[in-house]
N, C-alpha and C. Protein backbone atom coordinates (compact mmCIF):
# COMPACT_ATOMS: atom_id res chain seq x y z
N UNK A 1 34.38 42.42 -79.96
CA UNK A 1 35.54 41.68 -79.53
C UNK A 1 35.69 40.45 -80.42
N UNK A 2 37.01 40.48 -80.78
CA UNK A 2 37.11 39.04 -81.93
C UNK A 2 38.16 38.11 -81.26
N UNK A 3 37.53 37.00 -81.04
CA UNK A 3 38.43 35.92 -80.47
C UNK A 3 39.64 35.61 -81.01
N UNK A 4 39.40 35.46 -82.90
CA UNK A 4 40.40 34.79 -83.45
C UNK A 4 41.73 35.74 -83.36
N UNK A 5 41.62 37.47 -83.23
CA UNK A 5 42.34 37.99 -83.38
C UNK A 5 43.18 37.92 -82.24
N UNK A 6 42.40 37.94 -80.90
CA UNK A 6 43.15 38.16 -79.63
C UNK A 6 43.96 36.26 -79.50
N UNK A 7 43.32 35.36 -80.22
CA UNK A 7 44.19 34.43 -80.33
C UNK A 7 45.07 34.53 -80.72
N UNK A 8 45.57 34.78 -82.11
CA UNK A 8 46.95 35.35 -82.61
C UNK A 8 47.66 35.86 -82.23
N UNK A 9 47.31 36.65 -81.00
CA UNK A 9 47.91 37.28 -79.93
C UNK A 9 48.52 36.51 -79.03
N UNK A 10 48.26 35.65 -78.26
CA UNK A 10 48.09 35.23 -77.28
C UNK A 10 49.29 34.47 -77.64
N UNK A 11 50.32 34.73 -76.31
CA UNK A 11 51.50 34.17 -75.99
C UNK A 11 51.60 33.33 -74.46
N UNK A 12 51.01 33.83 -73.52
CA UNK A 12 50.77 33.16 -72.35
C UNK A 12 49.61 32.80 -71.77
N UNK A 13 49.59 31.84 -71.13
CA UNK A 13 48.17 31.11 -70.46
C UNK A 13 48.22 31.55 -69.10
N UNK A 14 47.27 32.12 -68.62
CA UNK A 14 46.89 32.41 -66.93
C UNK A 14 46.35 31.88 -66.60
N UNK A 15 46.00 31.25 -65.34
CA UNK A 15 44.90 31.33 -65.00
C UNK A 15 45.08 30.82 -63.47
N UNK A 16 43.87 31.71 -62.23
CA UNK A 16 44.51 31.42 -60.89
C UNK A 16 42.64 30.19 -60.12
N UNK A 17 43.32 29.55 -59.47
CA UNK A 17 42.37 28.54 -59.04
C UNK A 17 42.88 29.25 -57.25
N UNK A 18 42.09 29.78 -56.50
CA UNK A 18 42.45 30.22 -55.03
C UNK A 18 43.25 31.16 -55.14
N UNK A 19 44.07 30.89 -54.73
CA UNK A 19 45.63 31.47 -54.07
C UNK A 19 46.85 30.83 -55.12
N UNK A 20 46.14 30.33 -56.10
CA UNK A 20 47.54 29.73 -57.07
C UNK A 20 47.23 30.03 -58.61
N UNK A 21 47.91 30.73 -59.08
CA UNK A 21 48.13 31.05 -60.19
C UNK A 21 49.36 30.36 -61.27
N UNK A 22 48.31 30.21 -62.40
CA UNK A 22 49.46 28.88 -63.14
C UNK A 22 49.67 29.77 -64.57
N UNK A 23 50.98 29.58 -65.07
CA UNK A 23 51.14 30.44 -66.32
C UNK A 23 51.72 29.32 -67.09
N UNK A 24 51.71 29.48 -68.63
CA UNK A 24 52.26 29.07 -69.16
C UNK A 24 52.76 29.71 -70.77
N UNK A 25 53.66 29.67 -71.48
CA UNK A 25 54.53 30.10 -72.30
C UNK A 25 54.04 29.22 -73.26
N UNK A 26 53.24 29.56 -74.88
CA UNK A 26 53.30 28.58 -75.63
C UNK A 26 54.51 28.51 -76.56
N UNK A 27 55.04 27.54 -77.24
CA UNK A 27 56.05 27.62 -77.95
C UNK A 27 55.66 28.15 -79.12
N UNK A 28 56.44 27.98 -80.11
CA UNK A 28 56.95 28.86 -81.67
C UNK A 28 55.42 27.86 -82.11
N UNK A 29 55.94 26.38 -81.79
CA UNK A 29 54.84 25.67 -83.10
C UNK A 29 53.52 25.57 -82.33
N UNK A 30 53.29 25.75 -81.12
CA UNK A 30 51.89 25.80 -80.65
C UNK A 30 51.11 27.07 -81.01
N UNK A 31 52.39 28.05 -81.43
CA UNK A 31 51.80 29.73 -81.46
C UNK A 31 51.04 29.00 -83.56
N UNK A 32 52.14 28.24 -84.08
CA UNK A 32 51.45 28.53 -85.71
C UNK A 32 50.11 27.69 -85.52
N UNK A 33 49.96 26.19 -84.39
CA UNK A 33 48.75 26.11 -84.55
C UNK A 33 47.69 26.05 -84.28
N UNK A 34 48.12 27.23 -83.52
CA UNK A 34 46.64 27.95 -82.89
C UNK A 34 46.19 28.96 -84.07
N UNK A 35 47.29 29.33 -84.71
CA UNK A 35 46.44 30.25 -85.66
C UNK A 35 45.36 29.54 -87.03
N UNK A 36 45.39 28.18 -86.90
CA UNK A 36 44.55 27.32 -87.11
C UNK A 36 43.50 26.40 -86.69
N UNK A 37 43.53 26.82 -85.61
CA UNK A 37 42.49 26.31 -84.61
C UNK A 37 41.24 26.71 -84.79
N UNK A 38 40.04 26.29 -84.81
CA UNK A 38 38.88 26.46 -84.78
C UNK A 38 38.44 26.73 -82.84
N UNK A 39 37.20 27.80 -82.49
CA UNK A 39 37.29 27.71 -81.35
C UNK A 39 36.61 26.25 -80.77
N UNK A 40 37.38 26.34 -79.62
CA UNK A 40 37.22 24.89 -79.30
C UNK A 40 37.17 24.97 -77.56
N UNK A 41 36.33 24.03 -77.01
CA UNK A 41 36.29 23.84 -75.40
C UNK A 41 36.49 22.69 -75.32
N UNK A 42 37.88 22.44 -74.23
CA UNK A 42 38.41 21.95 -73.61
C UNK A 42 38.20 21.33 -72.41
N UNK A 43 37.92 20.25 -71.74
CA UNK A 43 37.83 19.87 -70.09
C UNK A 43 38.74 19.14 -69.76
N UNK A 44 39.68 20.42 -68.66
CA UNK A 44 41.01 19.77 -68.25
C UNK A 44 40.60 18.68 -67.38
N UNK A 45 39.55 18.54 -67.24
CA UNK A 45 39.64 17.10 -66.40
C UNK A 45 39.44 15.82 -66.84
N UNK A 46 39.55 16.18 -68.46
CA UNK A 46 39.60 14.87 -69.41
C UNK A 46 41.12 14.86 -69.88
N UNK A 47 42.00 15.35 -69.52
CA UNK A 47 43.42 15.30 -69.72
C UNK A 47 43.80 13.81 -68.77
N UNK A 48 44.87 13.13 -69.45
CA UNK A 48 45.24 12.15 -68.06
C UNK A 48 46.09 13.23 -67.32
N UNK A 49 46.20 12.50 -66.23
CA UNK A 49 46.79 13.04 -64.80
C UNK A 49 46.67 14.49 -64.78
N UNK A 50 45.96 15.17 -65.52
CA UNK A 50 45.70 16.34 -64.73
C UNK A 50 45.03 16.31 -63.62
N UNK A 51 44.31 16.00 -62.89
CA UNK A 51 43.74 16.39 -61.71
C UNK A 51 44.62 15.96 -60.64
N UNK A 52 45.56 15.15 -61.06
CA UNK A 52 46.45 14.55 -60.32
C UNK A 52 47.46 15.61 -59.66
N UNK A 53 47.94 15.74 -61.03
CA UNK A 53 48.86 17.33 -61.24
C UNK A 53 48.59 18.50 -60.40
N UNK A 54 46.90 18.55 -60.66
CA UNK A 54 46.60 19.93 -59.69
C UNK A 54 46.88 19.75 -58.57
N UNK A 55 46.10 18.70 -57.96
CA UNK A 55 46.05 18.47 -56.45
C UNK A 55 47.50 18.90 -55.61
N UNK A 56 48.82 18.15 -56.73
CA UNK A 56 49.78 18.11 -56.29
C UNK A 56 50.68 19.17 -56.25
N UNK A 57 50.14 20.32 -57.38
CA UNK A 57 50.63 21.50 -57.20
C UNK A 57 49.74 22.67 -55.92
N UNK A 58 49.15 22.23 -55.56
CA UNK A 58 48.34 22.94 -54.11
C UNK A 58 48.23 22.44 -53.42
N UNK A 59 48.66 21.33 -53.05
CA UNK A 59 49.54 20.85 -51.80
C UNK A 59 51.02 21.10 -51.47
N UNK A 60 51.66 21.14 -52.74
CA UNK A 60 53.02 22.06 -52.83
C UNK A 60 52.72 23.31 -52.20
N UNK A 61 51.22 24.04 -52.75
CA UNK A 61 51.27 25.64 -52.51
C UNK A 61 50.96 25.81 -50.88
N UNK A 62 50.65 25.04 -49.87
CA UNK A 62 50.55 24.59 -49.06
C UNK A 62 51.64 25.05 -47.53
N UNK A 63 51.72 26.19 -47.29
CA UNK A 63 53.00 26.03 -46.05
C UNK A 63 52.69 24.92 -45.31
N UNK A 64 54.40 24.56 -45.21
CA UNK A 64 54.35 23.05 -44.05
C UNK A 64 54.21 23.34 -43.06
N UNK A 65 54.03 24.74 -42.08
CA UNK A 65 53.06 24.77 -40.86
C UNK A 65 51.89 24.46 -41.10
N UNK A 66 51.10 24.65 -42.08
CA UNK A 66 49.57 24.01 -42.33
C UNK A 66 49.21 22.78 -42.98
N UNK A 67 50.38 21.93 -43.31
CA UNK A 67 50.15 20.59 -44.29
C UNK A 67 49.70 19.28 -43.01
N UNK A 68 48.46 19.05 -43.56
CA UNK A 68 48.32 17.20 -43.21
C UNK A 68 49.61 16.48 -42.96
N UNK A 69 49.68 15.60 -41.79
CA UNK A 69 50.39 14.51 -42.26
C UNK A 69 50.22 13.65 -43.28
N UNK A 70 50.55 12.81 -43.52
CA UNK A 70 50.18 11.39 -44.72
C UNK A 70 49.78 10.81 -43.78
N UNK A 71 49.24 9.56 -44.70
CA UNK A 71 48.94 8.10 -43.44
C UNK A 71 50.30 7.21 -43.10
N UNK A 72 51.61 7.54 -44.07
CA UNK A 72 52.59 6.71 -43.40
C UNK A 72 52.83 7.39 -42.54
N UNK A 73 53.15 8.93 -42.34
CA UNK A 73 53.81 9.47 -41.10
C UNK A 73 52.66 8.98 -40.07
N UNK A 74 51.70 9.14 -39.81
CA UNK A 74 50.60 9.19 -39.03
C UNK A 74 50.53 7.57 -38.32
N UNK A 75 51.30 6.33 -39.33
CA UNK A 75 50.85 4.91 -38.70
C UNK A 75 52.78 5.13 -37.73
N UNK A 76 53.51 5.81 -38.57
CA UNK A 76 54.63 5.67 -38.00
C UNK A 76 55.10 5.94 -36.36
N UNK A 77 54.34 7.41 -36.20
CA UNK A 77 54.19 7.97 -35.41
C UNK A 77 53.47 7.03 -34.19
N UNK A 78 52.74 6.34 -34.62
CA UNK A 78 52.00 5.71 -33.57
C UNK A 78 52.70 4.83 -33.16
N UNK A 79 53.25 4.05 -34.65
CA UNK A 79 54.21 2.67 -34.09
C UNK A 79 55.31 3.11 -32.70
N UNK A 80 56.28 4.06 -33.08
CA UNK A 80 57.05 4.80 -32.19
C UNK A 80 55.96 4.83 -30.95
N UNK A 81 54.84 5.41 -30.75
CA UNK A 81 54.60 6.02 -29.19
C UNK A 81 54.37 4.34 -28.65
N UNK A 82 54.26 3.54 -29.34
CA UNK A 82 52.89 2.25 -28.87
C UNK A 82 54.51 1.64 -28.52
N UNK A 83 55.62 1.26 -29.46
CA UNK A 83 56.84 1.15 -29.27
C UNK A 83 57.81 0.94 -27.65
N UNK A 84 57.58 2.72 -27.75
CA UNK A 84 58.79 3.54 -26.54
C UNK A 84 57.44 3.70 -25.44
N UNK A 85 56.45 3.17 -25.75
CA UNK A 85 55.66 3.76 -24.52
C UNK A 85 55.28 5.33 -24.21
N UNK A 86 55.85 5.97 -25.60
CA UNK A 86 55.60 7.48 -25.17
C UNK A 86 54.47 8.48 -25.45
N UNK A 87 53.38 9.31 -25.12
CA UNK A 87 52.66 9.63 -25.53
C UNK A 87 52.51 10.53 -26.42
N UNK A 88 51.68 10.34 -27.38
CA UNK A 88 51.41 10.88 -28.65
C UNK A 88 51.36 12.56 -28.47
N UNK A 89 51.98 13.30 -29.18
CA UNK A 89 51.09 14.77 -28.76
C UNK A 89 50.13 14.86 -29.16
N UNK A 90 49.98 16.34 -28.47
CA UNK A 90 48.43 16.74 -28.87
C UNK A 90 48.43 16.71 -30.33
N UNK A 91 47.13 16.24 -30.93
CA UNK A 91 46.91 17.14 -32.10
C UNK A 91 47.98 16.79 -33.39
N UNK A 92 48.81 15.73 -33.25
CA UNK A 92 49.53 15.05 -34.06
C UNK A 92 49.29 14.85 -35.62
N UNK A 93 48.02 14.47 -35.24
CA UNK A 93 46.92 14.25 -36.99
C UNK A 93 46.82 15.33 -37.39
N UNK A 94 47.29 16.29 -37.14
CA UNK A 94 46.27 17.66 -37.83
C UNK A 94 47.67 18.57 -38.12
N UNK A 95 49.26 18.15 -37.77
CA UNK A 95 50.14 18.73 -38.18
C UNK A 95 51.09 17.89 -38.68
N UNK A 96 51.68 17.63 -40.13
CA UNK A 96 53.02 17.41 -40.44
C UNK A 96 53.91 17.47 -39.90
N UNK A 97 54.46 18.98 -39.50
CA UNK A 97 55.40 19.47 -39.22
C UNK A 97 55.50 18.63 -37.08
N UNK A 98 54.75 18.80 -36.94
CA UNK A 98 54.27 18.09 -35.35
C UNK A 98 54.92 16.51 -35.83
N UNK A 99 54.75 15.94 -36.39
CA UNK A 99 54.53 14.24 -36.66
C UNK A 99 56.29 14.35 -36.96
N UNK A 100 56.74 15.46 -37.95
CA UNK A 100 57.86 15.00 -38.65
C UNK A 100 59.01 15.19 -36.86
N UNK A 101 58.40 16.26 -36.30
CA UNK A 101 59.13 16.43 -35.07
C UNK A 101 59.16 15.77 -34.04
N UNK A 102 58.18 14.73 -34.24
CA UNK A 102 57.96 13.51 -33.54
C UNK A 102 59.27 12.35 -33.65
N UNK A 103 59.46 11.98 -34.58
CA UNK A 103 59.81 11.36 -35.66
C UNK A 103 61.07 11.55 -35.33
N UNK A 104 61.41 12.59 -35.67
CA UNK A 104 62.95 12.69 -35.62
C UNK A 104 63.90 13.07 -33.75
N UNK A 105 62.70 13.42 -32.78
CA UNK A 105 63.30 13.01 -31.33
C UNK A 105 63.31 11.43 -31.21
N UNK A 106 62.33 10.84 -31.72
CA UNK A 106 62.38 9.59 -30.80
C UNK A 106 62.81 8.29 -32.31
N UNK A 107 62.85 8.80 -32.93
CA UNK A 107 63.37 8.14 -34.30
C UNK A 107 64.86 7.00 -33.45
N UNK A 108 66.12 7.26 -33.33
CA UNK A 108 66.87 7.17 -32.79
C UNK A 108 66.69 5.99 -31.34
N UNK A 109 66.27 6.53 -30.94
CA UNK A 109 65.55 5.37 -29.69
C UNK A 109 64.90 3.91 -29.98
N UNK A 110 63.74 4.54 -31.15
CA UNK A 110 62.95 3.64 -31.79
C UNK A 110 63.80 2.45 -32.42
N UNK A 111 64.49 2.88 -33.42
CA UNK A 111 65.67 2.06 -34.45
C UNK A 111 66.84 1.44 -32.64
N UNK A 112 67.22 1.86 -31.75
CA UNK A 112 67.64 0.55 -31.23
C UNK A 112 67.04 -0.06 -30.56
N UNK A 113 65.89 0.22 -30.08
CA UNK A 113 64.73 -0.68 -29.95
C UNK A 113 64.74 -2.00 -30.96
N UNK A 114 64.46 -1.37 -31.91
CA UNK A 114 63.92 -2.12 -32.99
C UNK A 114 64.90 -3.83 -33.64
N UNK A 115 66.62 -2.90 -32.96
CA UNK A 115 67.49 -3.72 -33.07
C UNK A 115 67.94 -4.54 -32.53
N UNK A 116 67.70 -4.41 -31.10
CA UNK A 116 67.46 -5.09 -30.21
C UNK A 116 66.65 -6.27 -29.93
N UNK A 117 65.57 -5.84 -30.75
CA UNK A 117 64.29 -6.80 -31.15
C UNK A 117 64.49 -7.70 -31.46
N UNK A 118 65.24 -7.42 -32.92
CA UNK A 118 65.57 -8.10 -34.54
C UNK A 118 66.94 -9.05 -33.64
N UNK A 119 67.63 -8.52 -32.94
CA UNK A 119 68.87 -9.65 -32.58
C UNK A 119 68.09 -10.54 -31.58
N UNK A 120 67.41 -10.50 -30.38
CA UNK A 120 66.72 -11.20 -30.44
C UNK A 120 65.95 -12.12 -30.29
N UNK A 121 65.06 -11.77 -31.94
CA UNK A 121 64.62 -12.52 -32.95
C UNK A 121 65.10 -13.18 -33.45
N UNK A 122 65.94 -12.80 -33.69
CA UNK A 122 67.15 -13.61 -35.26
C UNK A 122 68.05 -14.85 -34.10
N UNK A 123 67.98 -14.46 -32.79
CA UNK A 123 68.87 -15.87 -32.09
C UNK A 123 67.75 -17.02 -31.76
N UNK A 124 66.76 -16.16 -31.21
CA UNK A 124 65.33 -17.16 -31.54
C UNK A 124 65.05 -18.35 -32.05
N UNK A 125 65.16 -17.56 -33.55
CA UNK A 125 64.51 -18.47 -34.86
C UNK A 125 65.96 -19.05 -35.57
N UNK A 126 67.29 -18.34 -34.68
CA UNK A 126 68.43 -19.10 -35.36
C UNK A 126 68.78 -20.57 -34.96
């Protein structure tokens, strides 16, 4: 088996990490200089922001029935229950999709709460 030859060859990059498979297309001038390349090893984790990149493409790969919240949805969510007095659901931390549905019933309530607050506040300190 000869490397340099199957290099000359080589038009696309594979390669699958889990459940995600990443391809890539080299162009016209990456194809002439690879045919000058000496073999060489690479550590994508000395690239900048690659690891960044990955993470963020398998969290993309991610269905949003199974995604984490963040920590803003997660402080938000709380502000709202601690707020309206309402209780948190179950299991809130452990679903996005739960937090974002949180969020958007009592969202609405929250904001004239909030406005209510702010007027006031604002006659208060006016």
């Amino acid at each position: 088996m000869t490397h340099g030859a199957e290099n000359l060859m080589m038009k696309d990059i594979t390669f699958s990490v889990g459940a995600v498979t990443f391809t890539y297309s080299l162009t016209a001038e990456q194809k002439k200089f690879l045919r000058l390349a000496q073999d060489t090893h690479v550590d994508l984790g000395q690239w900048p922001d690659f690891s960044e990149n990955m993470t963020q493409v398998i969290q993309d790969a991610i269905p949003d029935s199974l995604k984490l919240p963040s920590e803003s949805q997660l402080n938000y969510v709380r502000t709202i229950s601690s707020d309206l007095n309402v209780p948190l659901p179950d299991k809130y931390d452990q679903s996005a999709i739960m937090c974002l549905s949180f969020i958007a019933d009592h969202k609405p309530a929250h904001d004239r709460v909030l406005a209510v607050f702010n007027g006031i506040k604002g006659k208060l300190l006016g």
